[in-house]
PDB file of N, CA and C in Angstrom:
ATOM      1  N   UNK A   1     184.733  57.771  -4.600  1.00  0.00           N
ATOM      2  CA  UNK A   1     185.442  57.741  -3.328  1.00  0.00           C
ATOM      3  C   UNK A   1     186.684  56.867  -3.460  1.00  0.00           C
ATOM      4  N   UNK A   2     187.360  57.770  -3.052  1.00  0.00           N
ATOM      5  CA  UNK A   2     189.047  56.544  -3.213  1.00  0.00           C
ATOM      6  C   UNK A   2     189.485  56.314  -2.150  1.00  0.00           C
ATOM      7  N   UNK A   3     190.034  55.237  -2.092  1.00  0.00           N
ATOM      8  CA  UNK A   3     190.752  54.669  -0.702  1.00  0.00           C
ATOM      9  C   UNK A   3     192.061  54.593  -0.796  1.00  0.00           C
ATOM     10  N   UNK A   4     193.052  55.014   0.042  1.00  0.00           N
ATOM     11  CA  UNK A   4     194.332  55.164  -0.004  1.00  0.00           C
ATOM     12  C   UNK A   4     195.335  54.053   0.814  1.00  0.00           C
ATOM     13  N   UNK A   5     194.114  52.554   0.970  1.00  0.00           N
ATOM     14  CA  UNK A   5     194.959  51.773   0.812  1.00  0.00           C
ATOM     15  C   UNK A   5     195.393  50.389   0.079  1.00  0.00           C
ATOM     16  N   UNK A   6     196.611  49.901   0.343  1.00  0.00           N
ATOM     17  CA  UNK A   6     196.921  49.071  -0.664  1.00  0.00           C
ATOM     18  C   UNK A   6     196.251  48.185  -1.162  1.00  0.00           C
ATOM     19  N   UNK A   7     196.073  47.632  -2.668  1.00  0.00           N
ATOM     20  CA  UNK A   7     195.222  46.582  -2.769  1.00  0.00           C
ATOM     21  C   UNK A   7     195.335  45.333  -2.280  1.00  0.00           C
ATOM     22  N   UNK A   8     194.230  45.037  -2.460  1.00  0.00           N
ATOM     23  CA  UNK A   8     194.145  43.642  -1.799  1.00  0.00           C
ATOM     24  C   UNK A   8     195.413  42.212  -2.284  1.00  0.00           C
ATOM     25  N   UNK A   9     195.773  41.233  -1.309  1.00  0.00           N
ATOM     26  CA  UNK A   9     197.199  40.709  -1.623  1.00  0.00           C
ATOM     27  C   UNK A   9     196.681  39.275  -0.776  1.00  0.00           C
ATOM     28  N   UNK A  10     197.985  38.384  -1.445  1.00  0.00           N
ATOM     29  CA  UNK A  10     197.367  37.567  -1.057  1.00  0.00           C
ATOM     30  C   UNK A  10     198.742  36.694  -1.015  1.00  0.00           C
ATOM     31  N   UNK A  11     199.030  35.356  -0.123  1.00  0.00           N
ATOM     32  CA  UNK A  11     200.180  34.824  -0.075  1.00  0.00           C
ATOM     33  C   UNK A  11     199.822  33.804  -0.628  1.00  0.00           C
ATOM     34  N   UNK A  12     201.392  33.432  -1.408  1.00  0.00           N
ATOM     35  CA  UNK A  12     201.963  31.844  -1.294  1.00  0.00           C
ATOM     36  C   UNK A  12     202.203  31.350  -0.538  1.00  0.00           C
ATOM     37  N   UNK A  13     201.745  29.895  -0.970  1.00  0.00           N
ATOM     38  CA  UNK A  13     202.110  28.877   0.082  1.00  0.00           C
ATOM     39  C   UNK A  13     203.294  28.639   0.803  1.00  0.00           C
ATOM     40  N   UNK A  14     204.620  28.604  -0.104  1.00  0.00           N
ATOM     41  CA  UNK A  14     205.546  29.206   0.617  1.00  0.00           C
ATOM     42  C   UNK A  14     205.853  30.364   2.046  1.00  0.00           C
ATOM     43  N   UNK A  15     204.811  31.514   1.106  1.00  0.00           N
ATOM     44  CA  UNK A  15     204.959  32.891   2.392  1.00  0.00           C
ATOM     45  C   UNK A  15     204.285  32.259   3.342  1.00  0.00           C
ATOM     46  N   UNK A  16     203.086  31.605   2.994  1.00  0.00           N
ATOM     47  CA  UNK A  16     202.240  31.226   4.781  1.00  0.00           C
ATOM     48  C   UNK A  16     203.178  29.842   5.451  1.00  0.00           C
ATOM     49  N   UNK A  17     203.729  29.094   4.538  1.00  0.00           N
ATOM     50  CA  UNK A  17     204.065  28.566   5.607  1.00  0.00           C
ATOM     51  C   UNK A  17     205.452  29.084   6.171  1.00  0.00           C
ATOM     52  N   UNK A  18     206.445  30.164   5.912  1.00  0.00           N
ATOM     53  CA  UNK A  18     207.288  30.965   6.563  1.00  0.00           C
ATOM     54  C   UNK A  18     206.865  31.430   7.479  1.00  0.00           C
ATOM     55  N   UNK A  19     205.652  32.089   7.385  1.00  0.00           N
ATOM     56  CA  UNK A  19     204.809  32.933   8.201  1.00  0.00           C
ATOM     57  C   UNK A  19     204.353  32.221   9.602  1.00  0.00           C
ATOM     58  N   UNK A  20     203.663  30.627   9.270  1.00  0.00           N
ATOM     59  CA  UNK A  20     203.431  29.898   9.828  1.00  0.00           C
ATOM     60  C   UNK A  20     205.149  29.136  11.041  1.00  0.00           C
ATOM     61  N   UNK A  21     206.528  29.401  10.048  1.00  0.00           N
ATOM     62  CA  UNK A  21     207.464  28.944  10.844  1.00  0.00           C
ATOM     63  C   UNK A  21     207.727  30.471  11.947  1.00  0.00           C
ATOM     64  N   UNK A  22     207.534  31.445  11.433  1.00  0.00           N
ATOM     65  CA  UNK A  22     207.861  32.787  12.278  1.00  0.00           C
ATOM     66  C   UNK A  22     207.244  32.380  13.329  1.00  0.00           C
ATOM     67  N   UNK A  23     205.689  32.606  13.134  1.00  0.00           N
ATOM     68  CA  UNK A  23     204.554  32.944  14.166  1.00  0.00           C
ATOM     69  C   UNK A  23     204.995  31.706  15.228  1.00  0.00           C
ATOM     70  N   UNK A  24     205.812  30.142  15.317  1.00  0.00           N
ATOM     71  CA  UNK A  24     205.700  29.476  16.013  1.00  0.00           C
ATOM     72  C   UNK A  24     207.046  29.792  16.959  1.00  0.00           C
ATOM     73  N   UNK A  25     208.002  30.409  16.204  1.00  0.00           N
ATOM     74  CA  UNK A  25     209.659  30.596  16.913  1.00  0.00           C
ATOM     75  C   UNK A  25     209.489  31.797  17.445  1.00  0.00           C
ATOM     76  N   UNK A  26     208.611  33.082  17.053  1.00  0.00           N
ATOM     77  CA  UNK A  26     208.670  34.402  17.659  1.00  0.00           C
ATOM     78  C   UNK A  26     207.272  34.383  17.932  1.00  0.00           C
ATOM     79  N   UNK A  27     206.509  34.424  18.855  1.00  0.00           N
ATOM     80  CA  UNK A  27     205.295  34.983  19.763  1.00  0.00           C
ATOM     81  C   UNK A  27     204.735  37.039  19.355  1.00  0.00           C
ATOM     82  N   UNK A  28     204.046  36.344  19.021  1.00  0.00           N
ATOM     83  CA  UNK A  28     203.901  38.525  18.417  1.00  0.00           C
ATOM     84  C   UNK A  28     202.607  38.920  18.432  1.00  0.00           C
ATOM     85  N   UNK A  29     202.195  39.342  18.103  1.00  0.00           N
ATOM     86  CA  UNK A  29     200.559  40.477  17.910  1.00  0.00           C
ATOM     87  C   UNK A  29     199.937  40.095  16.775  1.00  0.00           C
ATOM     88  N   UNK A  30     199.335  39.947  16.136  1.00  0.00           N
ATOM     89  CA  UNK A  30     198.691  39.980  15.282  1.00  0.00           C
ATOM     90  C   UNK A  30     199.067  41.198  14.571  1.00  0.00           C
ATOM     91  N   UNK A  31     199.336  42.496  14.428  1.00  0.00           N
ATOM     92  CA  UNK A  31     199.598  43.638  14.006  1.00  0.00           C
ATOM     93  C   UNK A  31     201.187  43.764  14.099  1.00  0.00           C
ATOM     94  N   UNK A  32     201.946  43.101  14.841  1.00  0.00           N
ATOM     95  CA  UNK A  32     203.748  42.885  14.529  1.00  0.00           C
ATOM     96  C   UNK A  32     203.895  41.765  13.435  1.00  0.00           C
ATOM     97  N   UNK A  33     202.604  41.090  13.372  1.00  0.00           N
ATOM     98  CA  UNK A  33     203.107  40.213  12.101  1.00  0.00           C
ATOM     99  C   UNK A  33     202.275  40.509  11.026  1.00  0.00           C
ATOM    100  N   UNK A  34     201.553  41.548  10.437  1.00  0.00           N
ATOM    101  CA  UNK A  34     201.031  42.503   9.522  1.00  0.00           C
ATOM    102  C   UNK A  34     202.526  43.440   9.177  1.00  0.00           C
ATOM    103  N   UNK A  35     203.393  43.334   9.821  1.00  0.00           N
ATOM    104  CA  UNK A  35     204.341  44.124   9.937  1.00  0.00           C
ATOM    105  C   UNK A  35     205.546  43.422   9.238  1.00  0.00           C
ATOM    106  N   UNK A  36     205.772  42.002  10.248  1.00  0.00           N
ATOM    107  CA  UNK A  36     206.974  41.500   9.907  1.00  0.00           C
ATOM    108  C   UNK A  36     206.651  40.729   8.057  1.00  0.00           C
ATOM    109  N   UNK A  37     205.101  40.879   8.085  1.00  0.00           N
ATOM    110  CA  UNK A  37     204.439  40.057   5.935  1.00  0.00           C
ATOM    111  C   UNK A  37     205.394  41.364   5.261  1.00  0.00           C
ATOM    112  N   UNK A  38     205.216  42.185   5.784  1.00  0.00           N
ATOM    113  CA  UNK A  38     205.086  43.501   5.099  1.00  0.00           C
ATOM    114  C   UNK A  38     206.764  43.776   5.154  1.00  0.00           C
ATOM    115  N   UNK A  39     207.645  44.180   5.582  1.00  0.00           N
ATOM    116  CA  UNK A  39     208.894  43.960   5.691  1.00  0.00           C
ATOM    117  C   UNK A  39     209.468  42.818   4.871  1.00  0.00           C
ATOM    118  N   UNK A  40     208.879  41.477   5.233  1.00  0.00           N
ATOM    119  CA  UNK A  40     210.010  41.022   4.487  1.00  0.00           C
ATOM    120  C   UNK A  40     209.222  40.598   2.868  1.00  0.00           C
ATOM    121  N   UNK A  41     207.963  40.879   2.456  1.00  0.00           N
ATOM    122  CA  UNK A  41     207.747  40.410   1.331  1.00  0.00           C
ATOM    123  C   UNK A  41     207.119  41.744   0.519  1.00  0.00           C
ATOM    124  N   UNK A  42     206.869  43.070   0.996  1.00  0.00           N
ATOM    125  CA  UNK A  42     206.371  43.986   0.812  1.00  0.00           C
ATOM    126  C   UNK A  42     204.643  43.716  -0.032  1.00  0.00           C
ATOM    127  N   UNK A  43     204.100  42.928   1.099  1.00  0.00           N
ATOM    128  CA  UNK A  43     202.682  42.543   1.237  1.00  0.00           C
ATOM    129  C   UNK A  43     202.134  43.415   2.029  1.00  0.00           C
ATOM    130  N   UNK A  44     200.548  43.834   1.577  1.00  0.00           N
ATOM    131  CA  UNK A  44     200.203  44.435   2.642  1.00  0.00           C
ATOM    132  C   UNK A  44     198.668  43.423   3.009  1.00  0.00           C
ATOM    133  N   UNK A  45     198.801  42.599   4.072  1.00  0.00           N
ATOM    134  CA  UNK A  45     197.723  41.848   4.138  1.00  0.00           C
ATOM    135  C   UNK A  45     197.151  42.225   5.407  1.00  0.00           C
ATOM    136  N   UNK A  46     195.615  42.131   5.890  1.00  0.00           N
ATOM    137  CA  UNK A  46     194.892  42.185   7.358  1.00  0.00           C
ATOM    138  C   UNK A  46     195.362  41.292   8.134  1.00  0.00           C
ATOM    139  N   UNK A  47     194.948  41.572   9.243  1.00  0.00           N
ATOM    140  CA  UNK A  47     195.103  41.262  10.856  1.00  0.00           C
ATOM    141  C   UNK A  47     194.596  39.629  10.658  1.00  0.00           C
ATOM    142  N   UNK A  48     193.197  39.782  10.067  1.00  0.00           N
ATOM    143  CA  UNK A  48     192.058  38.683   9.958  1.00  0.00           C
ATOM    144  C   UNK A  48     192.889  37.609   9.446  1.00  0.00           C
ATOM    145  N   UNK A  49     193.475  37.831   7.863  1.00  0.00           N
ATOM    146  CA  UNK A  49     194.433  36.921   7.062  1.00  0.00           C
ATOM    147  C   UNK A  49     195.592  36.478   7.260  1.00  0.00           C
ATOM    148  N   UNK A  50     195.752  37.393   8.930  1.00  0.00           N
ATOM    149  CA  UNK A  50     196.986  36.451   9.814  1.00  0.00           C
ATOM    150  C   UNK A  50     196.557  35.177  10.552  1.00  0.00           C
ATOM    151  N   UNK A  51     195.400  35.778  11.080  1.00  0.00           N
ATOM    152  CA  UNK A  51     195.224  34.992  12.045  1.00  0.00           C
ATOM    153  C   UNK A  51     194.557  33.485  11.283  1.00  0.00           C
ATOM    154  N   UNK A  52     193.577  33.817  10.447  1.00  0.00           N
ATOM    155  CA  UNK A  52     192.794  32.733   9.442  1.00  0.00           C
ATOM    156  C   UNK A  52     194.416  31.968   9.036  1.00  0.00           C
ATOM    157  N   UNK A  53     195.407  32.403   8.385  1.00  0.00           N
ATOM    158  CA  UNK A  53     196.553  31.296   8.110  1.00  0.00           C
ATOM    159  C   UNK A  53     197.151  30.526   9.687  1.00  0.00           C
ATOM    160  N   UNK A  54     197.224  31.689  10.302  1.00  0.00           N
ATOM    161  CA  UNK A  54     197.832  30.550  11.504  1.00  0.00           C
ATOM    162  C   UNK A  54     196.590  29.565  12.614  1.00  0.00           C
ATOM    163  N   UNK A  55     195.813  29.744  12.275  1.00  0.00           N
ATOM    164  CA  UNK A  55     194.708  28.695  12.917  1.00  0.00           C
ATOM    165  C   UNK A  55     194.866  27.674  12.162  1.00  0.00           C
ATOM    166  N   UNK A  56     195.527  27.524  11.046  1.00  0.00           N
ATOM    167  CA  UNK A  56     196.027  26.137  10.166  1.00  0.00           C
ATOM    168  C   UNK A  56     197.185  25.933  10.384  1.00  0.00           C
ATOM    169  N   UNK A  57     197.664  26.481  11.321  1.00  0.00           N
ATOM    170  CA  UNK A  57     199.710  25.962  11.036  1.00  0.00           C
ATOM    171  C   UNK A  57     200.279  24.569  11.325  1.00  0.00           C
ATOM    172  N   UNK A  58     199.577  24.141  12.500  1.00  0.00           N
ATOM    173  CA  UNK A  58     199.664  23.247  12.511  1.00  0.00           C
ATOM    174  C   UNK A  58     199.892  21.880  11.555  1.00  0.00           C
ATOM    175  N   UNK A  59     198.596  22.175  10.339  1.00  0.00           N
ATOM    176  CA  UNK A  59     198.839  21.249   9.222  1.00  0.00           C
ATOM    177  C   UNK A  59     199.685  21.970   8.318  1.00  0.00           C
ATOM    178  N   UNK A  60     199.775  23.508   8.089  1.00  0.00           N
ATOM    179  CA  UNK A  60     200.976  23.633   7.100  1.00  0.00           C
ATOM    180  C   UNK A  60     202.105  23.177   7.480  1.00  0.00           C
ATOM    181  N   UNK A  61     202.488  23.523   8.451  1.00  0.00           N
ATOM    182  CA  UNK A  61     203.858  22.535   8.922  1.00  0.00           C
ATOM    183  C   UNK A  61     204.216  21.650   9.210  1.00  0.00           C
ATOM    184  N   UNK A  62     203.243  20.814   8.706  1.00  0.00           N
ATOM    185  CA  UNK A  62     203.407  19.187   8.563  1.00  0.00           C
ATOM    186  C   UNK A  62     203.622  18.904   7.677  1.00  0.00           C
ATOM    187  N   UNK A  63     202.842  19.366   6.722  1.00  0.00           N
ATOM    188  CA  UNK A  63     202.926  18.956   4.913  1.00  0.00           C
ATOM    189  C   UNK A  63     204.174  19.747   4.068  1.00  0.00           C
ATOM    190  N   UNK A  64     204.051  18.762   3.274  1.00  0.00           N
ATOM    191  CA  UNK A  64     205.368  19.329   2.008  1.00  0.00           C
ATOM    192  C   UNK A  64     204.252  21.074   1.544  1.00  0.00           C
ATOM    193  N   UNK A  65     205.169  21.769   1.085  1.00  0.00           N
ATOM    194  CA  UNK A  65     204.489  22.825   0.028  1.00  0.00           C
ATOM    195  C   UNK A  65     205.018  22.458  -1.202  1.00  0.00           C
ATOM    196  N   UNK A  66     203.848  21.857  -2.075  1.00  0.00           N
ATOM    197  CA  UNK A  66     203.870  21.016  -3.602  1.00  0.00           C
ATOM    198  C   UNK A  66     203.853  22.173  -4.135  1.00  0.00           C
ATOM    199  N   UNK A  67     203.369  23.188  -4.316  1.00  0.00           N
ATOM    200  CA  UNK A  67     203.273  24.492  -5.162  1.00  0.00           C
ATOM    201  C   UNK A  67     203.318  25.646  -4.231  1.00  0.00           C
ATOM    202  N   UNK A  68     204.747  26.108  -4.116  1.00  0.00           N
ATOM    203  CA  UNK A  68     205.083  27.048  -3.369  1.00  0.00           C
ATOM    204  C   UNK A  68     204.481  28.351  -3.796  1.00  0.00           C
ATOM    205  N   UNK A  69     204.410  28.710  -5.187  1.00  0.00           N
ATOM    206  CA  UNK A  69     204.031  29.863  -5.955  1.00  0.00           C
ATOM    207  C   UNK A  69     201.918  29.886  -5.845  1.00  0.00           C
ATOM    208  N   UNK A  70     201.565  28.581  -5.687  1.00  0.00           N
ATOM    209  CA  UNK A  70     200.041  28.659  -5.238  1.00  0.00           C
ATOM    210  C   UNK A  70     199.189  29.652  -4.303  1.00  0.00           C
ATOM    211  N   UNK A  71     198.444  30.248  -4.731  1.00  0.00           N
ATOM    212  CA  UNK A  71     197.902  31.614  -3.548  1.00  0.00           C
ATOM    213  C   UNK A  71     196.528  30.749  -3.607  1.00  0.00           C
ATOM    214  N   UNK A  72     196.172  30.359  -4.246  1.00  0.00           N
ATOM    215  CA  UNK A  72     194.452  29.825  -3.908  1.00  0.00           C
ATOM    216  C   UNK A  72     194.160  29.097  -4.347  1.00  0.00           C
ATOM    217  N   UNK A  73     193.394  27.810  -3.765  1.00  0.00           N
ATOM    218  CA  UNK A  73     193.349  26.503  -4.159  1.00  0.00           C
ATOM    219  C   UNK A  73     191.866  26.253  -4.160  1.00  0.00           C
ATOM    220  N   UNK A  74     191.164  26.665  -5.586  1.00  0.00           N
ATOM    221  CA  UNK A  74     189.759  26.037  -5.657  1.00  0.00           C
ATOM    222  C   UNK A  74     189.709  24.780  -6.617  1.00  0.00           C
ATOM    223  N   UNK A  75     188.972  23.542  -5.963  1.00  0.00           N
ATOM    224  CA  UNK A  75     188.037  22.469  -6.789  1.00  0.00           C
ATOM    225  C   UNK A  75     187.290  22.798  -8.105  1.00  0.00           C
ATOM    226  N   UNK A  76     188.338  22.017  -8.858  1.00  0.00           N
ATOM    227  CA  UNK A  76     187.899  22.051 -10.796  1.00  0.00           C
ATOM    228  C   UNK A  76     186.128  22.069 -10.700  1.00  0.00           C
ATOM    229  N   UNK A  77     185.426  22.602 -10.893  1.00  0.00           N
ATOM    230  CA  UNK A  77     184.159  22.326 -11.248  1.00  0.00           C
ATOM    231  C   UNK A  77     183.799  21.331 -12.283  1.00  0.00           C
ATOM    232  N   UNK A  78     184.434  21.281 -13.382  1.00  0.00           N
ATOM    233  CA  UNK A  78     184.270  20.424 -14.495  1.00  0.00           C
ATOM    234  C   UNK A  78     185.354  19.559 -14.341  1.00  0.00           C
ATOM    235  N   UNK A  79     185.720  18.481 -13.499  1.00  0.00           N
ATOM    236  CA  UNK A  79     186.715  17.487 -13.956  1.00  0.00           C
ATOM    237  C   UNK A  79     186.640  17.125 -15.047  1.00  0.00           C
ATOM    238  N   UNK A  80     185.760  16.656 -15.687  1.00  0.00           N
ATOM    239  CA  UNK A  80     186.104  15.884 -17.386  1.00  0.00           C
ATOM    240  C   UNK A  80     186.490  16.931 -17.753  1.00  0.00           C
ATOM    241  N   UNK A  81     186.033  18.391 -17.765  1.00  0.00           N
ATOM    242  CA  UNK A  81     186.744  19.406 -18.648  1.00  0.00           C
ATOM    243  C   UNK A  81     188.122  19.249 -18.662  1.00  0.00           C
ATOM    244  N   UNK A  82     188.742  19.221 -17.342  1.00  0.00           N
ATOM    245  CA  UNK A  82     189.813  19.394 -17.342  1.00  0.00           C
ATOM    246  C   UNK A  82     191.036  18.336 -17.782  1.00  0.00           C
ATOM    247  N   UNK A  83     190.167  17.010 -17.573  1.00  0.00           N
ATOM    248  CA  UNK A  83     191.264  16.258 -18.310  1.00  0.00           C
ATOM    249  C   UNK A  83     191.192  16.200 -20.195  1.00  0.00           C
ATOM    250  N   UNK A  84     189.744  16.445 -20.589  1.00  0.00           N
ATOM    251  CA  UNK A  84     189.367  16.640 -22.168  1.00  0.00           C
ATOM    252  C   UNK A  84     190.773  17.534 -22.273  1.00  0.00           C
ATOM    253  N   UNK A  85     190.605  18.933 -21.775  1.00  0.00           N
ATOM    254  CA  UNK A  85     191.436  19.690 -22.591  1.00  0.00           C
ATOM    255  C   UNK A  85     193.138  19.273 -22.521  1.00  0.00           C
ATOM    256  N   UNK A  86     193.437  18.771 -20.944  1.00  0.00           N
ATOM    257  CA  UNK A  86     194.821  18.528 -20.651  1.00  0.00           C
ATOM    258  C   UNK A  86     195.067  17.213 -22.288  1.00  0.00           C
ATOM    259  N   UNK A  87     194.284  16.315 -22.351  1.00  0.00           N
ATOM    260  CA  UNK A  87     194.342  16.041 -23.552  1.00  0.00           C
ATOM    261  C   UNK A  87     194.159  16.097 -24.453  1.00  0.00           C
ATOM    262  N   UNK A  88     193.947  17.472 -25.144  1.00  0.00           N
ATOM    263  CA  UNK A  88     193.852  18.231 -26.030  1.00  0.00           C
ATOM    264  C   UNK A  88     195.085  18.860 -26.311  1.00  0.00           C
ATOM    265  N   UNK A  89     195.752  19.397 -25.109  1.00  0.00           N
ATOM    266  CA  UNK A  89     196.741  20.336 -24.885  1.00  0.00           C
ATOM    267  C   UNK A  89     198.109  19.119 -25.214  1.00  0.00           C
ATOM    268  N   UNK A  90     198.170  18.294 -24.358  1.00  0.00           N
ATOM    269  CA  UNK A  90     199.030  17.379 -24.770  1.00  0.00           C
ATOM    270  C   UNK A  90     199.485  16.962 -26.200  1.00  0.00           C
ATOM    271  N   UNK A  91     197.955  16.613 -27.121  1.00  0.00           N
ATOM    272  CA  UNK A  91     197.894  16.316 -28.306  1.00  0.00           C
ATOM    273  C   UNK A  91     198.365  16.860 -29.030  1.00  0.00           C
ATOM    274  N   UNK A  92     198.301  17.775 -29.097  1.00  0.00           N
ATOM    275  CA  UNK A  92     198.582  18.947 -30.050  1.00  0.00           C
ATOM    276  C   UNK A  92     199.573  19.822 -30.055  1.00  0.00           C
ATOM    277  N   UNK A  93     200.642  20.008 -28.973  1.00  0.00           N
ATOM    278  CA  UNK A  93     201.570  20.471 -28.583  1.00  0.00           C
ATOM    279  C   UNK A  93     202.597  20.964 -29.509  1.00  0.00           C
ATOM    280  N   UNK A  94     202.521  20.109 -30.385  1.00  0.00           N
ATOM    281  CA  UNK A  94     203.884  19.757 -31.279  1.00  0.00           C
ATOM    282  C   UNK A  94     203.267  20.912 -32.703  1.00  0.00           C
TER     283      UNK A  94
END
C-alpha cells in the first residue's frame, strides 16, 4: 500500500523559531501555517507539529538559537562515551 504523501520532515531550530516569530506577528489557523512552513521552506509538516512547536514559543523566543541547523535534541546516553571518543578524535586528528 503506498501513500501519496510527503515524507515525514522535520524543522530547524532556526525554522521553528521563525515560525514561532510568524505565529506571534500574524494570528492564523493551524492549517494557514502548514501552509505558510510549506511556502516558504518547501516542508511538508502536520497541523499537530505546529501546534506542539508553538506551545513552546514563548521560551524559543527568549533564547539564543546555538544550533540553528539542529532538528532534534536527544540526551547522550553514554556521557563517558562521548567525551572518551571526543578525545580520541581530538588525539588523533593530525
Amino acid at each position: 500500500m503506498q501513500h501519496n504523501q510527503a515524507s515525514k520532515s522535520t524543522l530547524t531550530d532556526k525554522q521553528k523559531f521563525e515560525l514561532c516569530q510568524y505565529a506571534r506577528d500574524n494570528r492564523q489557523t493551524l492549517k494557514e501555517y502548514v501552509k505558510w512552513v510549506k511556502a516558504n521552506w518547501n516542508v511538508t509538516i502536520h497541523e499537530s507539529t505546529i501546534s506542539r512547536i508553538l506551545k513552546s514559543s514563548d521560551k524559543r523566543l527568549i533564547e539564543d538559537v546555538t544550533s540553528p541547523d539542529t532538528k532534534r535534541h536527544k540526551p547522550v546516553k553514554f556521557p563517558e562515551l562521548k567525551l572518551a571518543l571526543r578525545e580520541f578524535v581530538l588525539t588523533y586528528q593530525h
